[in-house]
C-alpha atoms as a PDB file:
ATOM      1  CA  UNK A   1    -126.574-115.754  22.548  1.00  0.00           C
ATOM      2  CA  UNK A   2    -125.274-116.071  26.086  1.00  0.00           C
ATOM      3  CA  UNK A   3    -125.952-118.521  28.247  1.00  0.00           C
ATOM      4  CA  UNK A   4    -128.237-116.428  31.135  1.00  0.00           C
ATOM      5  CA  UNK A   5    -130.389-115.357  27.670  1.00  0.00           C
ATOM      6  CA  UNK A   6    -130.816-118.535  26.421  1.00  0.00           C
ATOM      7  CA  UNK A   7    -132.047-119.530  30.168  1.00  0.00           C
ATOM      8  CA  UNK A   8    -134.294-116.959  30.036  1.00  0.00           C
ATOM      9  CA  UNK A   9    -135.820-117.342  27.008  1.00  0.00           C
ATOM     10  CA  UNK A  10    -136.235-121.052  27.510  1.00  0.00           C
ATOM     11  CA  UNK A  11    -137.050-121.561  30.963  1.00  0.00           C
ATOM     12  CA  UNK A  12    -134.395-123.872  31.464  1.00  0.00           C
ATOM     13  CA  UNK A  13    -130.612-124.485  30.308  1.00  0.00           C
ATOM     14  CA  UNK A  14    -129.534-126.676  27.597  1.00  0.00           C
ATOM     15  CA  UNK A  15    -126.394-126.751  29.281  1.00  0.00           C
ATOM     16  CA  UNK A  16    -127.230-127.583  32.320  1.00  0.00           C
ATOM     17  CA  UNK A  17    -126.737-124.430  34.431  1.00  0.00           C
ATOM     18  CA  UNK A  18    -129.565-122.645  36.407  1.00  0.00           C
ATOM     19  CA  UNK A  19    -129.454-119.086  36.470  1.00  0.00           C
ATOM     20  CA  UNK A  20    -132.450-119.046  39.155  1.00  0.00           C
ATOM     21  CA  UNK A  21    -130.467-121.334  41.220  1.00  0.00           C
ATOM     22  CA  UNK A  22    -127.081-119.781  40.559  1.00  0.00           C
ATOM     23  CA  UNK A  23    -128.770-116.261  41.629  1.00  0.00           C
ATOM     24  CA  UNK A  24    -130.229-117.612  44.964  1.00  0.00           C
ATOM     25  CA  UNK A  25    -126.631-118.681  46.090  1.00  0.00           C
ATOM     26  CA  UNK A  26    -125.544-115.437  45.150  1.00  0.00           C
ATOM     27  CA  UNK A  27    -123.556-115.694  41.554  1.00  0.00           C
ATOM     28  CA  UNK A  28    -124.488-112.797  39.308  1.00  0.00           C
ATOM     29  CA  UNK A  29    -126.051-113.633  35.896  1.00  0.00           C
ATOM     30  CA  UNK A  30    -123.953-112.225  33.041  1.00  0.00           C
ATOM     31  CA  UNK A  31    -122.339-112.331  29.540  1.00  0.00           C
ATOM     32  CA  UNK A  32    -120.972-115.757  29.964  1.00  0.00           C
ATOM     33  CA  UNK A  33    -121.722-118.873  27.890  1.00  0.00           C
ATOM     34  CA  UNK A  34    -120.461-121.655  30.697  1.00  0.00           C
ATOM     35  CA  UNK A  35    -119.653-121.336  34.432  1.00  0.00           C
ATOM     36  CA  UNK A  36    -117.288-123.864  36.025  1.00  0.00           C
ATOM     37  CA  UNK A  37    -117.231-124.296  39.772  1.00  0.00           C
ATOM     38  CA  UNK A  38    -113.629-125.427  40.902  1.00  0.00           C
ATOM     39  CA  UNK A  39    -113.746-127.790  44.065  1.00  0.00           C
ATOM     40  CA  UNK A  40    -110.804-129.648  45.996  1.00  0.00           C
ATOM     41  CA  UNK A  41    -109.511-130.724  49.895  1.00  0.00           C
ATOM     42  CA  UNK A  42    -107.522-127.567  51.387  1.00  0.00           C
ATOM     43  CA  UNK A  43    -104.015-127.332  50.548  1.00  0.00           C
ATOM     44  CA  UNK A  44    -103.952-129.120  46.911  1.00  0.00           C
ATOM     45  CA  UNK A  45    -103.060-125.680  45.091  1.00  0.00           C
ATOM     46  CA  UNK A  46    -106.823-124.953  44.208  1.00  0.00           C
ATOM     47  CA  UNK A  47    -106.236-121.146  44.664  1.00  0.00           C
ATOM     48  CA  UNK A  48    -103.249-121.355  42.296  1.00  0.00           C
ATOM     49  CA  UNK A  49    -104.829-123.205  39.761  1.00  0.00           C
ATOM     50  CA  UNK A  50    -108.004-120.308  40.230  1.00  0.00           C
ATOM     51  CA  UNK A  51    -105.325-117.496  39.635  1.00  0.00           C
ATOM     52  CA  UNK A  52    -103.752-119.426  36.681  1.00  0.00           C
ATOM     53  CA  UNK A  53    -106.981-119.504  34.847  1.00  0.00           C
ATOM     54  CA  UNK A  54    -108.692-116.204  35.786  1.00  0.00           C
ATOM     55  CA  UNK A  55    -105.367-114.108  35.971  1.00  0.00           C
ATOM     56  CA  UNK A  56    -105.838-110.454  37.151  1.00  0.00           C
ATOM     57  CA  UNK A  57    -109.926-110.830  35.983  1.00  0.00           C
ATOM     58  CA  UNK A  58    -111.690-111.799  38.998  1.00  0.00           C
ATOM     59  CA  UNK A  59    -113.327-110.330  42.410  1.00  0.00           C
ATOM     60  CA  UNK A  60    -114.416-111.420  45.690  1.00  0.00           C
ATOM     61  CA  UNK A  61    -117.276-111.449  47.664  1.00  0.00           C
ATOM     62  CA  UNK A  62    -119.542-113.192  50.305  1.00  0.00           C
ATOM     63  CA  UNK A  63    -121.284-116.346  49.495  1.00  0.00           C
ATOM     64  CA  UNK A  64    -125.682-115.046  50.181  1.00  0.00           C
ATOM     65  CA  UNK A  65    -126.121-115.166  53.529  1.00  0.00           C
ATOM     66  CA  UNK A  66    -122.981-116.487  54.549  1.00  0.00           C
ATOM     67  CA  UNK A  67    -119.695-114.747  55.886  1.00  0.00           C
ATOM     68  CA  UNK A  68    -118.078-117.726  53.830  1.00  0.00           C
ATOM     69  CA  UNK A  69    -115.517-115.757  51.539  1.00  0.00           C
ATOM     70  CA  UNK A  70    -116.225-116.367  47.380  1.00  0.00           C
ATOM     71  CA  UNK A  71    -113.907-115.558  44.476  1.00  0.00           C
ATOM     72  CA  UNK A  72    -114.913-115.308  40.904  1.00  0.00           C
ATOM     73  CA  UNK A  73    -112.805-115.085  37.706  1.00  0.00           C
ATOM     74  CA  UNK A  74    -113.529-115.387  34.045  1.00  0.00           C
ATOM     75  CA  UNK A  75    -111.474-116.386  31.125  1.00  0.00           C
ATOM     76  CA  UNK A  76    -111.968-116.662  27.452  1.00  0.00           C
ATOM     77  CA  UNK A  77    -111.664-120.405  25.940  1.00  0.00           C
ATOM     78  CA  UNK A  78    -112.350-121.354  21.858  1.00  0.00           C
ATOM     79  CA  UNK A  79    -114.131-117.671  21.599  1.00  0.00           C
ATOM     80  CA  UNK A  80    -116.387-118.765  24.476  1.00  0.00           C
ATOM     81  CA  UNK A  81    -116.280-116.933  27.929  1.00  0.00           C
ATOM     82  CA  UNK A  82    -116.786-119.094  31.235  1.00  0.00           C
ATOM     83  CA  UNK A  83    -116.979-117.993  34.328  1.00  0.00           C
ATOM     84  CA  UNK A  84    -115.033-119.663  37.338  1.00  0.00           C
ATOM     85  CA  UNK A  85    -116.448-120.224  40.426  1.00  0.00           C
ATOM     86  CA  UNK A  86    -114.021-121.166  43.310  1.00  0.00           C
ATOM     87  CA  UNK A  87    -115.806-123.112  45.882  1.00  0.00           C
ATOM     88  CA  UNK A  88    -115.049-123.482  49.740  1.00  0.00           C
ATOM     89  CA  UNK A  89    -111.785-126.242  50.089  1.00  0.00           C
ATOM     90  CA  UNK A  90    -113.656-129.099  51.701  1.00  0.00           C
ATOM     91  CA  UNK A  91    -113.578-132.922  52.441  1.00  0.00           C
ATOM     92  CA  UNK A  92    -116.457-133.861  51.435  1.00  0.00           C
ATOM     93  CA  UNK A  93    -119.907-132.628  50.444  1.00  0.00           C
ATOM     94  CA  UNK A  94    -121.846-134.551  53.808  1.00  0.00           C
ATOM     95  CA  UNK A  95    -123.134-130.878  54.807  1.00  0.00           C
ATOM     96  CA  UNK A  96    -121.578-131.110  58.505  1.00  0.00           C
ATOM     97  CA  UNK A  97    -120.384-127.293  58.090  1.00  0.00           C
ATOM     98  CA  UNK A  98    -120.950-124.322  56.497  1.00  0.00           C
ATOM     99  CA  UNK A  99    -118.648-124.928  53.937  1.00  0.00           C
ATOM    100  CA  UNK A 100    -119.327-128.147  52.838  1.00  0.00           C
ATOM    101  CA  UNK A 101    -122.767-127.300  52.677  1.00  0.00           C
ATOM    102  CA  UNK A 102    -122.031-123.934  50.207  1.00  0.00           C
ATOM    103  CA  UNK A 103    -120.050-126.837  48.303  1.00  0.00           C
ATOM    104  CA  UNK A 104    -122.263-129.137  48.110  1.00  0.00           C
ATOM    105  CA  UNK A 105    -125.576-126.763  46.921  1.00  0.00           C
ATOM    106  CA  UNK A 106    -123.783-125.260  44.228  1.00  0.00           C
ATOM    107  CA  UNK A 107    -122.775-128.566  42.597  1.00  0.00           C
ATOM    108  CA  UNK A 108    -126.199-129.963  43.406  1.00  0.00           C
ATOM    109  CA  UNK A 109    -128.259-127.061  42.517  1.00  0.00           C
ATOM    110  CA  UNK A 110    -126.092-124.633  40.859  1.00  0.00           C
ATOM    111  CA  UNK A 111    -125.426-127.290  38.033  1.00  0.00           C
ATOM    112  CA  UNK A 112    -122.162-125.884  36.937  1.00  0.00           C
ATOM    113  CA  UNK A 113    -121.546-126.769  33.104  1.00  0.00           C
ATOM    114  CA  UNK A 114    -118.056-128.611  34.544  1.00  0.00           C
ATOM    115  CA  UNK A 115    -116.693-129.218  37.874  1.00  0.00           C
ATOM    116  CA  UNK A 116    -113.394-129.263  38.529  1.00  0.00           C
ATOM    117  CA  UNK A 117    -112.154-131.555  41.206  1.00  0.00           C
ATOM    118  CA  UNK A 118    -108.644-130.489  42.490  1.00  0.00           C
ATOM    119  CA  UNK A 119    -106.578-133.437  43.975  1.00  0.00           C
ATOM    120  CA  UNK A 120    -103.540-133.619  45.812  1.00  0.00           C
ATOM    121  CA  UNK A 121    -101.303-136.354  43.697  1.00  0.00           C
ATOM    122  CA  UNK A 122     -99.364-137.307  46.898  1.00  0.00           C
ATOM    123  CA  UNK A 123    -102.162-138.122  49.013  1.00  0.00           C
ATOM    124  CA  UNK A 124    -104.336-139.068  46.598  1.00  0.00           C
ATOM    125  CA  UNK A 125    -106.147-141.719  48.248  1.00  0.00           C
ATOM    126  CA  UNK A 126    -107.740-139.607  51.105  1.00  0.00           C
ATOM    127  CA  UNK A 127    -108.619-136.725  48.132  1.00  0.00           C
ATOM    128  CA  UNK A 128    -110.290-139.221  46.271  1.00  0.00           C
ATOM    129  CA  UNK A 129    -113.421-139.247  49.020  1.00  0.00           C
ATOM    130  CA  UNK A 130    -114.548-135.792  47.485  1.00  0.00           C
ATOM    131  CA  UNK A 131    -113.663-136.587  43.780  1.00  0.00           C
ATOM    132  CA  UNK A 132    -116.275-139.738  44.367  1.00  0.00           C
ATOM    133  CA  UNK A 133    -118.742-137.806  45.993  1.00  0.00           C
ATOM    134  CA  UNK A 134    -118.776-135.144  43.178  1.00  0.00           C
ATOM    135  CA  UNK A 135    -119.076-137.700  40.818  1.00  0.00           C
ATOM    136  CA  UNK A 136    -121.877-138.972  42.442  1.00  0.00           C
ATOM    137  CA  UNK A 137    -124.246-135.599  41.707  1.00  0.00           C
ATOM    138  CA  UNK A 138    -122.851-134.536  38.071  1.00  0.00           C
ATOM    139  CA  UNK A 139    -120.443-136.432  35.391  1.00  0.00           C
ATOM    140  CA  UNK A 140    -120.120-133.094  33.862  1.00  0.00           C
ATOM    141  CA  UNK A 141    -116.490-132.945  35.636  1.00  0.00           C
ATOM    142  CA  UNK A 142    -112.833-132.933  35.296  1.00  0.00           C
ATOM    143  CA  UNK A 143    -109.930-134.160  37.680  1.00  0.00           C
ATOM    144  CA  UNK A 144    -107.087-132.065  38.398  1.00  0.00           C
ATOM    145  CA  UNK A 145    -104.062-134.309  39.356  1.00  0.00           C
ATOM    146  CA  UNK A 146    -101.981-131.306  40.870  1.00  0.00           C
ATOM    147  CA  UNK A 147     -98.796-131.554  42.806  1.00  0.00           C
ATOM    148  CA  UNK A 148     -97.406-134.289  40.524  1.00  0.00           C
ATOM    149  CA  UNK A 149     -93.547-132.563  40.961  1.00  0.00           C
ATOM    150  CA  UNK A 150     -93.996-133.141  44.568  1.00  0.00           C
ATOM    151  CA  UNK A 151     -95.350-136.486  44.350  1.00  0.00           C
ATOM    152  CA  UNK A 152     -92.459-137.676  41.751  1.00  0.00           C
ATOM    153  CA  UNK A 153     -89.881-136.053  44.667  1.00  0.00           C
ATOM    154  CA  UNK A 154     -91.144-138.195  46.825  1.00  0.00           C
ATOM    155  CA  UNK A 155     -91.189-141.368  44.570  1.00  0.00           C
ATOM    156  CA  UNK A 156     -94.982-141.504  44.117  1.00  0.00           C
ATOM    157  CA  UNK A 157     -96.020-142.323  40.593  1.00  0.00           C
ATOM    158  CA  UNK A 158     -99.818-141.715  39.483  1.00  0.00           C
ATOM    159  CA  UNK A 159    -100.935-143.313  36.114  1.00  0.00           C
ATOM    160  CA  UNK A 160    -103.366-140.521  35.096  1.00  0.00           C
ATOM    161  CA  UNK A 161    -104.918-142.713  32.071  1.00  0.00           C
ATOM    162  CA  UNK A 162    -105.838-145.840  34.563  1.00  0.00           C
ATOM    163  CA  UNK A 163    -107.540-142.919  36.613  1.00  0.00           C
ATOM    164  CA  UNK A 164    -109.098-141.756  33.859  1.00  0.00           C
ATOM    165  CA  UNK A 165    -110.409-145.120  32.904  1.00  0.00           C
ATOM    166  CA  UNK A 166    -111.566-145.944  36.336  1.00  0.00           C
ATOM    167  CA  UNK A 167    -113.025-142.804  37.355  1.00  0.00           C
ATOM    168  CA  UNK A 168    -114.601-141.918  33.386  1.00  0.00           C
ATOM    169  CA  UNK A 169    -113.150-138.314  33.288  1.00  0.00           C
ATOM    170  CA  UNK A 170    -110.762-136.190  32.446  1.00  0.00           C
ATOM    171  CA  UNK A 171    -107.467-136.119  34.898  1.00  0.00           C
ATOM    172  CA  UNK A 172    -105.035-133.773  33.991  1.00  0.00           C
ATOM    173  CA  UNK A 173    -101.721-134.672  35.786  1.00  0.00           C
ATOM    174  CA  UNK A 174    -100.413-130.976  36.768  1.00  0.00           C
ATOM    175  CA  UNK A 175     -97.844-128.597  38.529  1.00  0.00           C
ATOM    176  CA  UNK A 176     -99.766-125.480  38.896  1.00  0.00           C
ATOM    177  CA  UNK A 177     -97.210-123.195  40.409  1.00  0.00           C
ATOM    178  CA  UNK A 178     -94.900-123.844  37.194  1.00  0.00           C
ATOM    179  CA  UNK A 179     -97.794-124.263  35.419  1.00  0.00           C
ATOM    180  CA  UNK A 180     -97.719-127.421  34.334  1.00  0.00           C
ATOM    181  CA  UNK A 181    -100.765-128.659  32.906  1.00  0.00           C
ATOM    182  CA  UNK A 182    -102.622-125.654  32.797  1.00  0.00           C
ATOM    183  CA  UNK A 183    -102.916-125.629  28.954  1.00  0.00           C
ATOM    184  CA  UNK A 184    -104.000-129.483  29.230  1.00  0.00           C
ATOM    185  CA  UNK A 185    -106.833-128.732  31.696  1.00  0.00           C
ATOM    186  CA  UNK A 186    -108.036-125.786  29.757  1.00  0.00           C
ATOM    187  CA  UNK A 187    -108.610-128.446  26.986  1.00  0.00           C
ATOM    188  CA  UNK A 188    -110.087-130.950  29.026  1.00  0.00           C
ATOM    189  CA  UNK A 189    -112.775-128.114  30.066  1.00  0.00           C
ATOM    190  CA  UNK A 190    -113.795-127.017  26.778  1.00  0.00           C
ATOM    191  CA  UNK A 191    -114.221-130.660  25.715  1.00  0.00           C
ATOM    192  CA  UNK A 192    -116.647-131.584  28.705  1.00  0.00           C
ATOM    193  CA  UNK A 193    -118.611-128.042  28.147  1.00  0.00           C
ATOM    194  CA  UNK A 194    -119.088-128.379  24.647  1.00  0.00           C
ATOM    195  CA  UNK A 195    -120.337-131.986  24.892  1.00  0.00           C
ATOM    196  CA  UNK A 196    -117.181-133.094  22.763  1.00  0.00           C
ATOM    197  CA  UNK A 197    -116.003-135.351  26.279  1.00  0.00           C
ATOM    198  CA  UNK A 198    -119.163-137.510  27.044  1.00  0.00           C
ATOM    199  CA  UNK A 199    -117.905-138.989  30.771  1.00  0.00           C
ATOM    200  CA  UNK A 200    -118.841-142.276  32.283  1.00  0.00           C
ATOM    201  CA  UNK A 201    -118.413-140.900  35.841  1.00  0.00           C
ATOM    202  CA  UNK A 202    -117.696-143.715  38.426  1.00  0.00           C
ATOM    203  CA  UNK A 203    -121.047-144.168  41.001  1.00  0.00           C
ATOM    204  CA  UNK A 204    -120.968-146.680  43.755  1.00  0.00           C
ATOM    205  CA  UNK A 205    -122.880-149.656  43.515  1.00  0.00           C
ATOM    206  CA  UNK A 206    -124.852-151.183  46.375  1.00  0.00           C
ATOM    207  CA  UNK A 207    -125.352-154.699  46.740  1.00  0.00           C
ATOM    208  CA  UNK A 208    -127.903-154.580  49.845  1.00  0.00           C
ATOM    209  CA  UNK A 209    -131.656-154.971  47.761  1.00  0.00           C
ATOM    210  CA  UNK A 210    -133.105-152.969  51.144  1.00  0.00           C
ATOM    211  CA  UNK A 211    -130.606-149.960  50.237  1.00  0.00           C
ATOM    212  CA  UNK A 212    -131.264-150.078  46.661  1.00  0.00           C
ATOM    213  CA  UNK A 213    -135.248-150.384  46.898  1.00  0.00           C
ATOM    214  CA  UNK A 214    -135.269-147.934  49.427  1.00  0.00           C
ATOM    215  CA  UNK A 215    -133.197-144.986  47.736  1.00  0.00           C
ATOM    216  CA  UNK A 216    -135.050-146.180  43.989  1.00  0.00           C
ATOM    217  CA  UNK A 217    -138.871-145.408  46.106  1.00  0.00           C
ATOM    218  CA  UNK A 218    -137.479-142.251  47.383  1.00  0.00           C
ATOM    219  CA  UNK A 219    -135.941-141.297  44.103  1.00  0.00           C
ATOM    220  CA  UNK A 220    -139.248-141.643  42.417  1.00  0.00           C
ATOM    221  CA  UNK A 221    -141.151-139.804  44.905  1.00  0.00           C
ATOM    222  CA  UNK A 222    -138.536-137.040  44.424  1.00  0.00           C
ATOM    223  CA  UNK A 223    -138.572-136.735  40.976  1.00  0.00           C
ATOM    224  CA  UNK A 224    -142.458-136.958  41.082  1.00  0.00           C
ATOM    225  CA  UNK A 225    -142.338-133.585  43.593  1.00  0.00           C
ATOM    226  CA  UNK A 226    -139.543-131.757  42.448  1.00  0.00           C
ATOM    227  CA  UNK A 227    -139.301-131.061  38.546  1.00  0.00           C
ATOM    228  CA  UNK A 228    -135.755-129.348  38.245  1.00  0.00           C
ATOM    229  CA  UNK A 229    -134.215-131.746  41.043  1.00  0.00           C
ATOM    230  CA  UNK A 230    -130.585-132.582  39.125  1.00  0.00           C
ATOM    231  CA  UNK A 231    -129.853-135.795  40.734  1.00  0.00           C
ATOM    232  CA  UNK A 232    -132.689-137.039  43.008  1.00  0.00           C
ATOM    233  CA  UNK A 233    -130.802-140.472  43.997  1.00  0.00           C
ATOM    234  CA  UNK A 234    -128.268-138.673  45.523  1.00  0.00           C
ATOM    235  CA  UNK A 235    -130.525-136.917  47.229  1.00  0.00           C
ATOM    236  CA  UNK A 236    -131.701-139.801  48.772  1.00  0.00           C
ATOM    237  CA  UNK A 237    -129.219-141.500  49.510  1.00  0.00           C
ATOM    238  CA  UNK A 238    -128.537-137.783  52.027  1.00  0.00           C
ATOM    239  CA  UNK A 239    -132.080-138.195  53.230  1.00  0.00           C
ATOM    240  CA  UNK A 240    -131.523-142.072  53.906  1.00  0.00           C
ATOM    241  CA  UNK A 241    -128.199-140.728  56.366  1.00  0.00           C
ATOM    242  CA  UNK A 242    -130.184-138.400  57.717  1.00  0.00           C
ATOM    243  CA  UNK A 243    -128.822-134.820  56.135  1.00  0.00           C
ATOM    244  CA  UNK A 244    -130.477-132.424  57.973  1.00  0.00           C
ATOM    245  CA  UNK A 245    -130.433-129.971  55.829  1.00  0.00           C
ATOM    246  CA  UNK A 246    -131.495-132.430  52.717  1.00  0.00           C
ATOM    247  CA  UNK A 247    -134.181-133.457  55.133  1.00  0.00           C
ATOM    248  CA  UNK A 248    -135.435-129.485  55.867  1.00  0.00           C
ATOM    249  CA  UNK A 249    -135.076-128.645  52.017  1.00  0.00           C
ATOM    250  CA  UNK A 250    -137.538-131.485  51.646  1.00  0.00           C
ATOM    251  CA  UNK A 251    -140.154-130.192  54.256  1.00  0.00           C
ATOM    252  CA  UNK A 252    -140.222-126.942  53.708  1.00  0.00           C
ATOM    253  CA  UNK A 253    -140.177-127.466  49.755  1.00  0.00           C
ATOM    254  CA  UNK A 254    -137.148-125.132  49.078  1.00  0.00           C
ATOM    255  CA  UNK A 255    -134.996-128.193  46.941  1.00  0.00           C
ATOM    256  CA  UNK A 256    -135.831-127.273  44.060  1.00  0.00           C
ATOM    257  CA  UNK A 257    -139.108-126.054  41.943  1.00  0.00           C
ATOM    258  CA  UNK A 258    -141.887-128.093  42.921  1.00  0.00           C
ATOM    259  CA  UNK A 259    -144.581-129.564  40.854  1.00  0.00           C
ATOM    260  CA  UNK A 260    -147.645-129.439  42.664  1.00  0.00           C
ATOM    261  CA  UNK A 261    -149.144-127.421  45.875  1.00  0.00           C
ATOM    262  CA  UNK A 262    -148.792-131.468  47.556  1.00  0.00           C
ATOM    263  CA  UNK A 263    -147.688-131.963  50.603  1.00  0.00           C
ATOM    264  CA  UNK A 264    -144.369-134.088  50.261  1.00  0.00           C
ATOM    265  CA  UNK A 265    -145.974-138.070  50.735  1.00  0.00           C
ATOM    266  CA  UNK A 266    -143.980-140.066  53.250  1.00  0.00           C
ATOM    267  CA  UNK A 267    -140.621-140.855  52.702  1.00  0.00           C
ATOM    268  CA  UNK A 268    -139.910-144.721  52.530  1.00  0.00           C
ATOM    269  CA  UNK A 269    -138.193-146.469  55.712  1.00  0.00           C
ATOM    270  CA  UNK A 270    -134.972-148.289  55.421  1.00  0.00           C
ATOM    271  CA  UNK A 271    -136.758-151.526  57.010  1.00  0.00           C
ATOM    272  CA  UNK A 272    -134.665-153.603  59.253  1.00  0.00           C
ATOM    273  CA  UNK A 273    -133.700-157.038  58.258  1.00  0.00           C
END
C-alpha cells in the first residue's frame, strides 16, 4: 500500500508525512511510500546532490502561491519509491523571507519522512546554524557532509563520526560532483525511513527557568489547541521571538488542525526578571 493510501485510510501517517499538509504547500499526492525534503545554505552542491539521486526523473514547478521555483524527483531505494523534494537554499528557517519561510513550513508541517541537511565541509561552522535549527523541528534527518575534496585541498579535516556522535545522525562525508558518497547517503536514508536509524538529534538546552517555563506553558497550550502540531516547542520558542508569521498562523488558526471551535487562550509572557 502506498503511503498517500495508507494516509487516507487512516487519517493520519504512520510515517510521519501529511498528505493534507503536503497538498496545501503544493506537493502532489502519489504512488510513493516516503518523501524526503533536501535542505542546505546556497552554494554547498544541493542541486547536484538532487540530480544525483533523481537523475533524468524529476520536474519543476512553483511552490502554491509563491513564484518561489520547486523541483521534484523520485528514485527507487530497497523496492521502495521516495519522492525528493528540493527545498529553497536558505540560512536558516527564522521566516525573514519567502524562502526561508517555504523551508521552514514544509519541514514543520510537511513532516517529510527524512530531511536531508546539505553542508558545506569547508565552512562548516556557519552551515551548521541551519543543520541545528532543522534538528530542532524533526530528528527524522540526515547530514550531508559535501565538498569534502575541497575541504581536504585546502587542509580542512572533518571527523564525520564525532559529528555524528554530537549531532545524533547520520553524516555522510561526500563529493557529489564525482559522486562520492552518493551510495553512502542513499543508505543512510533508507535506514532513517524505515525506522532501522533511531536518531538522538542534538536540541539546545536553556538554562534560564523564565525561558524554559515560558516555552513549556506555551507548548502545552499548543498542543492542547492544535492536535496534528509536529513540534509545538519549537513553535514556541518562534512565538516567544516574535515570528510573525508563527504568531498569524496562531490567530487565525491555520497551524495546523485544531481541536476545538476555542478561541486560542492567551499566550504566556516572558516576565522580566
Amino acid at each position: 500500500m502506498s503511503h498517500a493510501e495508507t494516509a487516507i485510510q487512516c487519517g493520519s501517517c504512520a510515517s510521519g508525512c501529511n498528505t493534507a499538509h503536503l497538498a496545501k504547500l503544493g506537493i502532489k499526492t502519489g504512488n510513493w511510500d516516503y518523501v524526503v525534503a533536501l535542505a542546505g545554505n546556497p552554494n554547498t552542491g544541493k542541486s547536484t546532490i538532487f540530480n544525483a539521486l533523481t537523475g533524468l526523473n524529476q520536474h519543476v514547478g512553483n511552490w502554491a502561491g509563491k513564484t518561489v521555483t520547486r523541483a521534484e524527483g523520485a528514485f527507487t531505494l530497497g523496492g521502495k519509491k521516495f519522492k525528493l523534494v528540493d527545498l529553497p537554499g536558505t540560512y536558516s528557517l527564522l521566516s525573514t523571507s519567502v524562502d526561508e519561510e517555504i523551508a521552514r513550513d514544509f519541514v514543520l508541517f510537511g513532516k517529510p519522512d527524512v530531511t536531508v541537511v546539505v553542508a558545506d565541509a569547508t565552512r562548516l561552522e556557519r552551515n551548521l546554524n541551519l543543520v541545528l535549527q532543522i534538528l530542532e523541528i524533526t530528528d527524522r534527518a540526515v547530514v550531508a557532509l559535501n565538498l569534502i575534496d575541497e575541504a581536504g585541498r585546502n587542509n580542512i579535516k572533518v571527523d564525520e563520526r564525532s559529528l555524528a556522535r554530537d549531532l545524533g545522525v547520520p553524516v555522510v562525508s561526500m563529493a557529489a560532483r564525482s559522486g562520492k558518497g552518493v551510495d553512502e547517503l542513499l543508505g543512510a536514508i533508507e535506514q532513517v525511513s524505515s525506522g532501522e536509524f533511531q536518531a538522538r538529534p542534538h536540541r539546545i538546552k536553556y538554562t534560564d527557568d523564565i525561558l524554559e517555563n515560558a516555552i513549556d506553558t506555551l507548548a502545552t497550550q499548543l498542543h492542547g489547541q492544535f492536535e496534528d502540531l509536529p513540534n509545538a516547542r519549537w513553535v514556541a520558542l518562534r512565538l516567544l521571538e516574535g515570528d510573525e508569521s508563527i504568531i498569524n498562523a496562531v490567530q487565525t488558526a491555520t497551524l495546523g488542525t485544531v481541536r476545538a471551535a476555542n478561541v486560542f487562550p492567551p499566550l504566556v509572557q516572558l516576565e522580566a526578571r
